[in-house]
PDB file of N, CA and C in Angstrom:
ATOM      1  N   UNK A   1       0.849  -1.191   0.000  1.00  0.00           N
ATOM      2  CA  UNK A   1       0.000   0.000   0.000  1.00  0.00           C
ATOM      3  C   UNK A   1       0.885   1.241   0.000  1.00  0.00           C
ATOM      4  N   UNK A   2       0.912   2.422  -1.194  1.00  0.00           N
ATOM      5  CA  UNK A   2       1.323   3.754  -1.190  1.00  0.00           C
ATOM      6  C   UNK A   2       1.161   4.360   0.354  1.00  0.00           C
ATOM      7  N   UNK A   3       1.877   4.951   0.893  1.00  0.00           N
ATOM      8  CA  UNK A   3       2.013   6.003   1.891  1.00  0.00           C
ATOM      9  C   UNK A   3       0.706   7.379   0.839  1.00  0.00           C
ATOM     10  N   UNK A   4       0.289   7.783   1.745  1.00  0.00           N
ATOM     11  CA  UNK A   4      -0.427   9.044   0.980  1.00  0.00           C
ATOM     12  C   UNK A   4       0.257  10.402   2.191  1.00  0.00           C
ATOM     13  N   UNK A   5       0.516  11.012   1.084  1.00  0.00           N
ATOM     14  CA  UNK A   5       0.975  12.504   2.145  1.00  0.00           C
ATOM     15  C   UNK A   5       0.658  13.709   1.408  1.00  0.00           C
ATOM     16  N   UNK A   6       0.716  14.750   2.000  1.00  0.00           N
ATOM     17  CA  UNK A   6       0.851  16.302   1.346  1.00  0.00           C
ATOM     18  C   UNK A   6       1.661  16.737   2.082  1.00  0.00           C
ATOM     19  N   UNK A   7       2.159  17.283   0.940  1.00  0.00           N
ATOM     20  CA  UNK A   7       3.697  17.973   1.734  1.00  0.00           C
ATOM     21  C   UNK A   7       3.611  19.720   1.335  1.00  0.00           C
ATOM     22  N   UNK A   8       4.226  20.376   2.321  1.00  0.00           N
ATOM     23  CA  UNK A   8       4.031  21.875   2.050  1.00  0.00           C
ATOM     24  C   UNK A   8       5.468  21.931   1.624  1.00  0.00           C
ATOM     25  N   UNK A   9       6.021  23.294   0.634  1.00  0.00           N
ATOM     26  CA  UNK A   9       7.417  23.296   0.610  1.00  0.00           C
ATOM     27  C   UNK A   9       7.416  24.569  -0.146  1.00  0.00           C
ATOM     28  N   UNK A  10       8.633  25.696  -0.517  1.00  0.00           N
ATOM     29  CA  UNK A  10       9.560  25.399   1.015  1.00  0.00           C
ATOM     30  C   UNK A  10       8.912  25.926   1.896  1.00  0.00           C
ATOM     31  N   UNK A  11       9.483  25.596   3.201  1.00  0.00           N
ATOM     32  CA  UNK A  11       9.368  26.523   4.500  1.00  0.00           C
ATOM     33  C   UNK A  11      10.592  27.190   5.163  1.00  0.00           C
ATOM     34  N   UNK A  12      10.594  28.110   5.406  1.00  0.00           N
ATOM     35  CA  UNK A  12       9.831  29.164   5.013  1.00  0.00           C
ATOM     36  C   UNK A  12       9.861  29.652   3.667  1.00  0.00           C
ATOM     37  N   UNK A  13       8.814  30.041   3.127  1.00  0.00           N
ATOM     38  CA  UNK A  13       8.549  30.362   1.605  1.00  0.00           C
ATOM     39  C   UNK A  13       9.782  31.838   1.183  1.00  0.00           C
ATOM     40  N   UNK A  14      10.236  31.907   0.261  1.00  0.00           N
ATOM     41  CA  UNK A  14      11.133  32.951   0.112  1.00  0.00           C
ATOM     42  C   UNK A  14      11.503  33.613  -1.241  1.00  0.00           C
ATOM     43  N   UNK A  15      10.536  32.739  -1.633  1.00  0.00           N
ATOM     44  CA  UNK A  15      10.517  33.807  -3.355  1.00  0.00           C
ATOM     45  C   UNK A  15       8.542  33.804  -3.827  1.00  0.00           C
ATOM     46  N   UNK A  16       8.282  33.827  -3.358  1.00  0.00           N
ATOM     47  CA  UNK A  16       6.774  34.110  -2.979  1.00  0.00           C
ATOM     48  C   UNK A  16       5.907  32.936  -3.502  1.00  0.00           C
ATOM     49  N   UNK A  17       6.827  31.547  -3.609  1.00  0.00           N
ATOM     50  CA  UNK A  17       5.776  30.386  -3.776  1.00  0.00           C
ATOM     51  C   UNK A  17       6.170  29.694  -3.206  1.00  0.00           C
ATOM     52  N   UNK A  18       4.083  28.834  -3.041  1.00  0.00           N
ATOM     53  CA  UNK A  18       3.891  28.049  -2.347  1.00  0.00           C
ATOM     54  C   UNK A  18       4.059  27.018  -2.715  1.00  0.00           C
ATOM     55  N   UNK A  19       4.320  25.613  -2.850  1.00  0.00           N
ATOM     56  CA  UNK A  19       3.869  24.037  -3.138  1.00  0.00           C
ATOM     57  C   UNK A  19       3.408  23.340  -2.552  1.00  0.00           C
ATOM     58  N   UNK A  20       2.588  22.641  -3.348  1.00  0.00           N
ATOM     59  CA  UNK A  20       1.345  21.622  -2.420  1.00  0.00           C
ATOM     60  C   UNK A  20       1.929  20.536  -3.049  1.00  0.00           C
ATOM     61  N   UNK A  21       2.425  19.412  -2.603  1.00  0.00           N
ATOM     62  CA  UNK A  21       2.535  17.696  -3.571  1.00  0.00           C
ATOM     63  C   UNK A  21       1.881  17.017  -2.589  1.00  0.00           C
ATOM     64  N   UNK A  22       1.481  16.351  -3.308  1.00  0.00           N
ATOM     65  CA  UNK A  22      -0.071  15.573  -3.213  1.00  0.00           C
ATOM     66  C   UNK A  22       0.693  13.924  -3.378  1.00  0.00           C
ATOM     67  N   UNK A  23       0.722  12.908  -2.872  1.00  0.00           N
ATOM     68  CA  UNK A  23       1.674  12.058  -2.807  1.00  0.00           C
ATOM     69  C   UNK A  23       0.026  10.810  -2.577  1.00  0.00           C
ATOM     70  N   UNK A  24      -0.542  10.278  -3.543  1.00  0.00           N
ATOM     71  CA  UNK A  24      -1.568   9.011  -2.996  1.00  0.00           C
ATOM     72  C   UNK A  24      -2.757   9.572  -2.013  1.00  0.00           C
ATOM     73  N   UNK A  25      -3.022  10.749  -2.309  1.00  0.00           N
ATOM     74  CA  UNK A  25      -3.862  11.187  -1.375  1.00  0.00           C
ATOM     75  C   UNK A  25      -5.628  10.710  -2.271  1.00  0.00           C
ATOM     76  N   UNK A  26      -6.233  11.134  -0.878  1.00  0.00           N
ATOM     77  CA  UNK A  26      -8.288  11.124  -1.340  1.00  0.00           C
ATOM     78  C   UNK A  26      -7.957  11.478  -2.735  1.00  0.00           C
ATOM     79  N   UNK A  27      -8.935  11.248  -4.013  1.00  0.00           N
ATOM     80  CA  UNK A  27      -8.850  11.704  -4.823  1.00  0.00           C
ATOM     81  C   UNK A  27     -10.251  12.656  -5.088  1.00  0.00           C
ATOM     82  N   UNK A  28     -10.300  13.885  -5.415  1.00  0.00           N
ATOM     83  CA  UNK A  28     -11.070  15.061  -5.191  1.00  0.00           C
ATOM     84  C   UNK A  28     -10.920  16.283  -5.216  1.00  0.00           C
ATOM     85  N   UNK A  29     -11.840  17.456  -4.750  1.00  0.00           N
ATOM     86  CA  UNK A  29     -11.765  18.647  -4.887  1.00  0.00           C
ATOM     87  C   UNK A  29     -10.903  19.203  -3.320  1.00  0.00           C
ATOM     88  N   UNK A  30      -9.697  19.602  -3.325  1.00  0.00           N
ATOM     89  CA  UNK A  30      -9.106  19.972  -2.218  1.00  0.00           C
ATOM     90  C   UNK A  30      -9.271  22.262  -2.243  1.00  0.00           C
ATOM     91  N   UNK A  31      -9.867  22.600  -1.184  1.00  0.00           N
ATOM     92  CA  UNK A  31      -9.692  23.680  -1.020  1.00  0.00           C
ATOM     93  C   UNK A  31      -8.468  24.384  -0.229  1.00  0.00           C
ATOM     94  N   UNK A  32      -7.877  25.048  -0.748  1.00  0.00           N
ATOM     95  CA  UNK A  32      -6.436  25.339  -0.326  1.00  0.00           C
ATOM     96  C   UNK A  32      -7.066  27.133   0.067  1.00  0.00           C
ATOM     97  N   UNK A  33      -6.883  27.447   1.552  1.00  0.00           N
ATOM     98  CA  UNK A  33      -6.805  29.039   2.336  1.00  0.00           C
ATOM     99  C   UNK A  33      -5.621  29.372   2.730  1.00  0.00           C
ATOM    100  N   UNK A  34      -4.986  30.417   2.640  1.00  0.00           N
ATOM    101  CA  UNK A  34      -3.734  31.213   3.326  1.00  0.00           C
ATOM    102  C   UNK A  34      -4.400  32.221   3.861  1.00  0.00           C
ATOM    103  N   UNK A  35      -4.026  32.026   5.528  1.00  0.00           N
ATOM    104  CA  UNK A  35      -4.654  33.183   6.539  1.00  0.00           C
ATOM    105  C   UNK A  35      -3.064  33.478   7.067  1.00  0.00           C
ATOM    106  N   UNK A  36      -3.578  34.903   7.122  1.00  0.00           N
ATOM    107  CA  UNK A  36      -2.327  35.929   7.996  1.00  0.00           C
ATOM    108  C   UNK A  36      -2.807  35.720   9.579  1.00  0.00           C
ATOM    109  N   UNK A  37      -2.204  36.126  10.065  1.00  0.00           N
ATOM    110  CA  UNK A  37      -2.485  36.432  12.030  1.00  0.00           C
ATOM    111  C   UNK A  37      -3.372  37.229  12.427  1.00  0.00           C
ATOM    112  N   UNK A  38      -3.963  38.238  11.606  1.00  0.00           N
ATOM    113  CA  UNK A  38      -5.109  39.165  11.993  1.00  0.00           C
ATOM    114  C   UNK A  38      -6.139  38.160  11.326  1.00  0.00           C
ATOM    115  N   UNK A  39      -5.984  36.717  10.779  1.00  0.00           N
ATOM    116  CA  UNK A  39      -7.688  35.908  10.329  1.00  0.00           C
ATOM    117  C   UNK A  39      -7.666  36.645   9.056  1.00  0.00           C
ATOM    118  N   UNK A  40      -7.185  37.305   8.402  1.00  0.00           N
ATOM    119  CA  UNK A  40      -7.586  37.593   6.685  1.00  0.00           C
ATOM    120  C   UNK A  40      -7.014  36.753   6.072  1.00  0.00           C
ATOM    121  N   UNK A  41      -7.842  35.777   4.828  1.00  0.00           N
ATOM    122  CA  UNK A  41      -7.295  35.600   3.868  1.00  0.00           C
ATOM    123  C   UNK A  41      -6.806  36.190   2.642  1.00  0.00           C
ATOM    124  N   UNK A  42      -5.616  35.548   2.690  1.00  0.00           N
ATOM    125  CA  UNK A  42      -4.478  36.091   1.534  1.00  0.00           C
ATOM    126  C   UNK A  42      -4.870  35.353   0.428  1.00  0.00           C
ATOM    127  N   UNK A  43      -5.706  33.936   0.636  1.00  0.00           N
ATOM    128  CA  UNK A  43      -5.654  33.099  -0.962  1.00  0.00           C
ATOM    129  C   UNK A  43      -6.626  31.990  -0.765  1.00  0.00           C
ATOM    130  N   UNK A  44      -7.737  31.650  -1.394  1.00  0.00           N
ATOM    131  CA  UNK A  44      -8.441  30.939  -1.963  1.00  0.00           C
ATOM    132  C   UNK A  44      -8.156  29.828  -2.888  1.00  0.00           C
ATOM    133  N   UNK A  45      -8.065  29.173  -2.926  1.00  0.00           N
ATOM    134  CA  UNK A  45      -8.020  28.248  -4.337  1.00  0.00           C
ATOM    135  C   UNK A  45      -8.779  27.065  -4.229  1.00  0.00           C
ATOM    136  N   UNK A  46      -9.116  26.035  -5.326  1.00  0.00           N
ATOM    137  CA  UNK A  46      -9.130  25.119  -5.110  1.00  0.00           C
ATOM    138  C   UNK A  46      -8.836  24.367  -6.319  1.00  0.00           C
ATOM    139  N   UNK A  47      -8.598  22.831  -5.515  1.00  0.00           N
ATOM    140  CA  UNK A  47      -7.857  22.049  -6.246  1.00  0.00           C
ATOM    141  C   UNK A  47      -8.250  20.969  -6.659  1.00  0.00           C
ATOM    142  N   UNK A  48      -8.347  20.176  -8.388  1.00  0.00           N
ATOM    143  CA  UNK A  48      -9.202  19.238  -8.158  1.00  0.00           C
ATOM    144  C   UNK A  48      -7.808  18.071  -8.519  1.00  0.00           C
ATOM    145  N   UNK A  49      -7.686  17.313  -7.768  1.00  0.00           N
ATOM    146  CA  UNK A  49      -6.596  16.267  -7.542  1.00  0.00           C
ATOM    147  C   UNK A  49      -7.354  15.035  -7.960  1.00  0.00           C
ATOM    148  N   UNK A  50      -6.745  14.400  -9.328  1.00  0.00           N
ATOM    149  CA  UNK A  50      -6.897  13.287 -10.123  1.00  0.00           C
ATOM    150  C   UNK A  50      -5.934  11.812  -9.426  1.00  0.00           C
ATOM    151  N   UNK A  51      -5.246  11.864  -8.546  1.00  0.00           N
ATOM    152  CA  UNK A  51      -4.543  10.748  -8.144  1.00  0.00           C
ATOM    153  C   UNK A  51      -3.040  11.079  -8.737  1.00  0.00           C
ATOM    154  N   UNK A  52      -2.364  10.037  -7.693  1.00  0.00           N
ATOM    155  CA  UNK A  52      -0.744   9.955  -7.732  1.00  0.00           C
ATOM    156  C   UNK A  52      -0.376  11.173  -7.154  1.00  0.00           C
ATOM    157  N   UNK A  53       0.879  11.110  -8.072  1.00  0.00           N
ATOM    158  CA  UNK A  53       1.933  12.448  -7.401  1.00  0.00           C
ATOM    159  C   UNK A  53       1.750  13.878  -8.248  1.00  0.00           C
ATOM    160  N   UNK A  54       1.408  14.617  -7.114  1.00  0.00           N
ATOM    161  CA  UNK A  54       0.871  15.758  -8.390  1.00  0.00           C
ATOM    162  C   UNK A  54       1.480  17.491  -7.347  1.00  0.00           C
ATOM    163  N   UNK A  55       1.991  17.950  -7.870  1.00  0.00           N
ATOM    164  CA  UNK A  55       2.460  19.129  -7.154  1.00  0.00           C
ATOM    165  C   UNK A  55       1.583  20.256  -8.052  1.00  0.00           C
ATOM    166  N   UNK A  56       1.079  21.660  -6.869  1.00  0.00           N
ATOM    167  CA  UNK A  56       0.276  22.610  -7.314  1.00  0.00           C
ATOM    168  C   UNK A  56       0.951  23.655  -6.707  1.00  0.00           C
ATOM    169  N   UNK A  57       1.508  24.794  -7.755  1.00  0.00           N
ATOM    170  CA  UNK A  57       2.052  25.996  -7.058  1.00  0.00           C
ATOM    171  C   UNK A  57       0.604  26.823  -6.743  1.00  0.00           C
ATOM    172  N   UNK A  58       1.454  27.870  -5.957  1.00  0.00           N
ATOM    173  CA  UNK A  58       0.631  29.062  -5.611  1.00  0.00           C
ATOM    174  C   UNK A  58       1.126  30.128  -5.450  1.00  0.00           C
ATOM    175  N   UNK A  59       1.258  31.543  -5.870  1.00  0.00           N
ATOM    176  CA  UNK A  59       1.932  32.260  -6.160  1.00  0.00           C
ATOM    177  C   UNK A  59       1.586  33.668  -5.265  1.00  0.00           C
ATOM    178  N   UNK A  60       2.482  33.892  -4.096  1.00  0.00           N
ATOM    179  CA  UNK A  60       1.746  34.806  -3.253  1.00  0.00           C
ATOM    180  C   UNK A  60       2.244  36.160  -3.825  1.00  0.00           C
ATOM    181  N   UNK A  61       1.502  37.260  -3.434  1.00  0.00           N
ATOM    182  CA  UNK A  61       2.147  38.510  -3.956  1.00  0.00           C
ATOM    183  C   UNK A  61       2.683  38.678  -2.978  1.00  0.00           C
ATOM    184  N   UNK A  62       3.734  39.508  -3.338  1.00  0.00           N
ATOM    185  CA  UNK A  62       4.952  40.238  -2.634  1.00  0.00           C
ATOM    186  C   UNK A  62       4.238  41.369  -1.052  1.00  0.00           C
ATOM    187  N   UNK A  63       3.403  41.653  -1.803  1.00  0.00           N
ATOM    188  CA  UNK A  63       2.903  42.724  -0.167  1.00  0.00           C
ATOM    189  C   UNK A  63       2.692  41.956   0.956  1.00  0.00           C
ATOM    190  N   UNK A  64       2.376  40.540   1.053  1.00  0.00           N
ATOM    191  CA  UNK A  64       2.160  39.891   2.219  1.00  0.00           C
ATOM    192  C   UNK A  64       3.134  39.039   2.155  1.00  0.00           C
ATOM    193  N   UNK A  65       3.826  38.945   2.145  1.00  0.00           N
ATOM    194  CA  UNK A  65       5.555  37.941   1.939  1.00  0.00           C
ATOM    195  C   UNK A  65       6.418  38.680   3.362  1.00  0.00           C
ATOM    196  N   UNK A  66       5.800  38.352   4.391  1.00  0.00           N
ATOM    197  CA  UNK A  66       6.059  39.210   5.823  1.00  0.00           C
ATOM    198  C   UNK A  66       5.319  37.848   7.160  1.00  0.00           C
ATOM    199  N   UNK A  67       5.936  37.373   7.470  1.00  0.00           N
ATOM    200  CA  UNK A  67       5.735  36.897   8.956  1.00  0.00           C
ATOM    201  C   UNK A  67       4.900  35.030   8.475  1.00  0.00           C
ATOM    202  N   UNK A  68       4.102  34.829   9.705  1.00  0.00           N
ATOM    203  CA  UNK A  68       3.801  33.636   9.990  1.00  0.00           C
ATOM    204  C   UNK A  68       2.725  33.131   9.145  1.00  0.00           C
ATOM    205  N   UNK A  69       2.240  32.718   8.603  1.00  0.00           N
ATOM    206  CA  UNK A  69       0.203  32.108   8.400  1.00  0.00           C
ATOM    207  C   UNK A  69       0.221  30.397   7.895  1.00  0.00           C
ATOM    208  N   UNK A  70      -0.951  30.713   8.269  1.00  0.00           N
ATOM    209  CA  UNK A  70      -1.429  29.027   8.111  1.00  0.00           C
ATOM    210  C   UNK A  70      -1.979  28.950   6.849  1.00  0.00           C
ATOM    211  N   UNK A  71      -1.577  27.754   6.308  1.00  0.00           N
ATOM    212  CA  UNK A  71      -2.151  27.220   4.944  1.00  0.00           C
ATOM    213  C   UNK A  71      -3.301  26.245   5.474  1.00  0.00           C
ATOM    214  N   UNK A  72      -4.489  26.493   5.131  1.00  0.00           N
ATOM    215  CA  UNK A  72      -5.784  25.147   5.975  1.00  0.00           C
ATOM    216  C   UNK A  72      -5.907  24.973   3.962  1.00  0.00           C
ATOM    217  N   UNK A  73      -6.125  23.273   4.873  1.00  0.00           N
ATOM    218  CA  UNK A  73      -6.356  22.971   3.285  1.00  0.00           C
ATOM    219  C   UNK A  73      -7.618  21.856   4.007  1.00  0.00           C
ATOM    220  N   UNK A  74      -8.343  22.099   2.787  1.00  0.00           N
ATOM    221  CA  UNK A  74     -10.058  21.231   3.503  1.00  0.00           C
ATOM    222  C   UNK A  74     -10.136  20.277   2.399  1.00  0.00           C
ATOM    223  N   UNK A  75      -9.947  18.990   2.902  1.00  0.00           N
ATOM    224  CA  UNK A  75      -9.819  17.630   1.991  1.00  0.00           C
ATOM    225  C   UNK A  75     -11.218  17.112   1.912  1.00  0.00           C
ATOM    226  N   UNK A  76     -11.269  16.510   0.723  1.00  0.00           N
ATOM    227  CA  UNK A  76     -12.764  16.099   0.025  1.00  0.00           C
ATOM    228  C   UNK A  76     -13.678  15.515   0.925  1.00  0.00           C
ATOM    229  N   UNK A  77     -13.305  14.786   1.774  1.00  0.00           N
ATOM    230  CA  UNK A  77     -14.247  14.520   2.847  1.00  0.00           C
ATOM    231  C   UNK A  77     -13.965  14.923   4.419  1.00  0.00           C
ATOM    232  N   UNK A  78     -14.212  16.532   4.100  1.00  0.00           N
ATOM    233  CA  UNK A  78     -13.959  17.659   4.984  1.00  0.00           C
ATOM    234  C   UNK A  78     -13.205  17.792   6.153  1.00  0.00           C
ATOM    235  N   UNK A  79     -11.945  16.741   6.406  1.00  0.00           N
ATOM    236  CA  UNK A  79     -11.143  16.797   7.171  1.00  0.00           C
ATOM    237  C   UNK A  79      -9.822  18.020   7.003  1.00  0.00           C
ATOM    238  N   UNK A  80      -9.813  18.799   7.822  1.00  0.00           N
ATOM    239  CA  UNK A  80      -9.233  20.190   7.878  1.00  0.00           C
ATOM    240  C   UNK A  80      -7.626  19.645   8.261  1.00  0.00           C
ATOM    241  N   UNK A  81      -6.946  20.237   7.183  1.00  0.00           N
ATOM    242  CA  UNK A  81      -5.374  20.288   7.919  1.00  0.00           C
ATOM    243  C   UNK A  81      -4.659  21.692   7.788  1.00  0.00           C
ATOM    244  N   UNK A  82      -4.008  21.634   9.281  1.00  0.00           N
ATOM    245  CA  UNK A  82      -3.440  23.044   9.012  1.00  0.00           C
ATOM    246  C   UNK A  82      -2.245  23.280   9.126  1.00  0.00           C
ATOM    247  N   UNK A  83      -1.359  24.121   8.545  1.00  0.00           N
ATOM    248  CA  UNK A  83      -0.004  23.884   8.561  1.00  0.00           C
ATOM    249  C   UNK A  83       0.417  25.211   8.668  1.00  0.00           C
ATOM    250  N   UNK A  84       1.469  25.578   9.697  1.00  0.00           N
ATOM    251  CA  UNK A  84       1.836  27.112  10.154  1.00  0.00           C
ATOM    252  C   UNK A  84       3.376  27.410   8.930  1.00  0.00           C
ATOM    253  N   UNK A  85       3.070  28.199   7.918  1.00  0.00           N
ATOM    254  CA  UNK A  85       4.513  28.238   7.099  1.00  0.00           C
ATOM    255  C   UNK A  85       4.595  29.941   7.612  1.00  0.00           C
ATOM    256  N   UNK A  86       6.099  30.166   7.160  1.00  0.00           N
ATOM    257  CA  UNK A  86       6.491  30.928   7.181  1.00  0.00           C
ATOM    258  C   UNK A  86       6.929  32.245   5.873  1.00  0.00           C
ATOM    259  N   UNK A  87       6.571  33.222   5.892  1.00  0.00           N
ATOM    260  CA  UNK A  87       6.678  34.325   4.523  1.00  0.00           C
ATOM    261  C   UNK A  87       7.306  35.200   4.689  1.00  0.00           C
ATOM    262  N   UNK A  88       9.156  34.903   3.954  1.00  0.00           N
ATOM    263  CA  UNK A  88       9.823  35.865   4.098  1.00  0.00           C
ATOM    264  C   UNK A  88       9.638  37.097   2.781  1.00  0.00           C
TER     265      UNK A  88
END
């Protein structure tokens, strides 16, 4: 049996992208949020993931490329993961 993972990369982010690889995961519509520390989102997306190994950039603008936020990503059968990256 495949390991299934999502991996965030890099951390801390430093040329203003994000990567999502998707490694055997649910196969489905994944919603990808970037929240800053004041709770605003910086980014919306979503993702529709066909199976296997599949990497999805995300391209932050430069004005918020400053401090801590969480990437929540809400998997097809609505289990929430959240991951604290860093934006130099």
């Amino acid at each position: 049996v495949s390991k299934s993972s999502l991996g965030i990369y890099p951390n801390p982010v430093t040329d203003g992208v994000i990567k999502l690889r998707f490694e055997n995961m649910e196969k489905g519509n994944y919603t990808v949020q970037l929240i800053n520390q004041l709770g605003q989102n910086l980014l919306s997306s979503s993702v529709n993931y066909e199976g296997g190994n599949f990497t999805k950039e995300f391209k932050i603008e430069k004005s918020v490329l400053n401090g801590c936020c969480t990437l929540k990503i809400i998997k097809p059968n609505n289990e929430i993961v959240r991951q604290k990256i860093i934006l130099n």
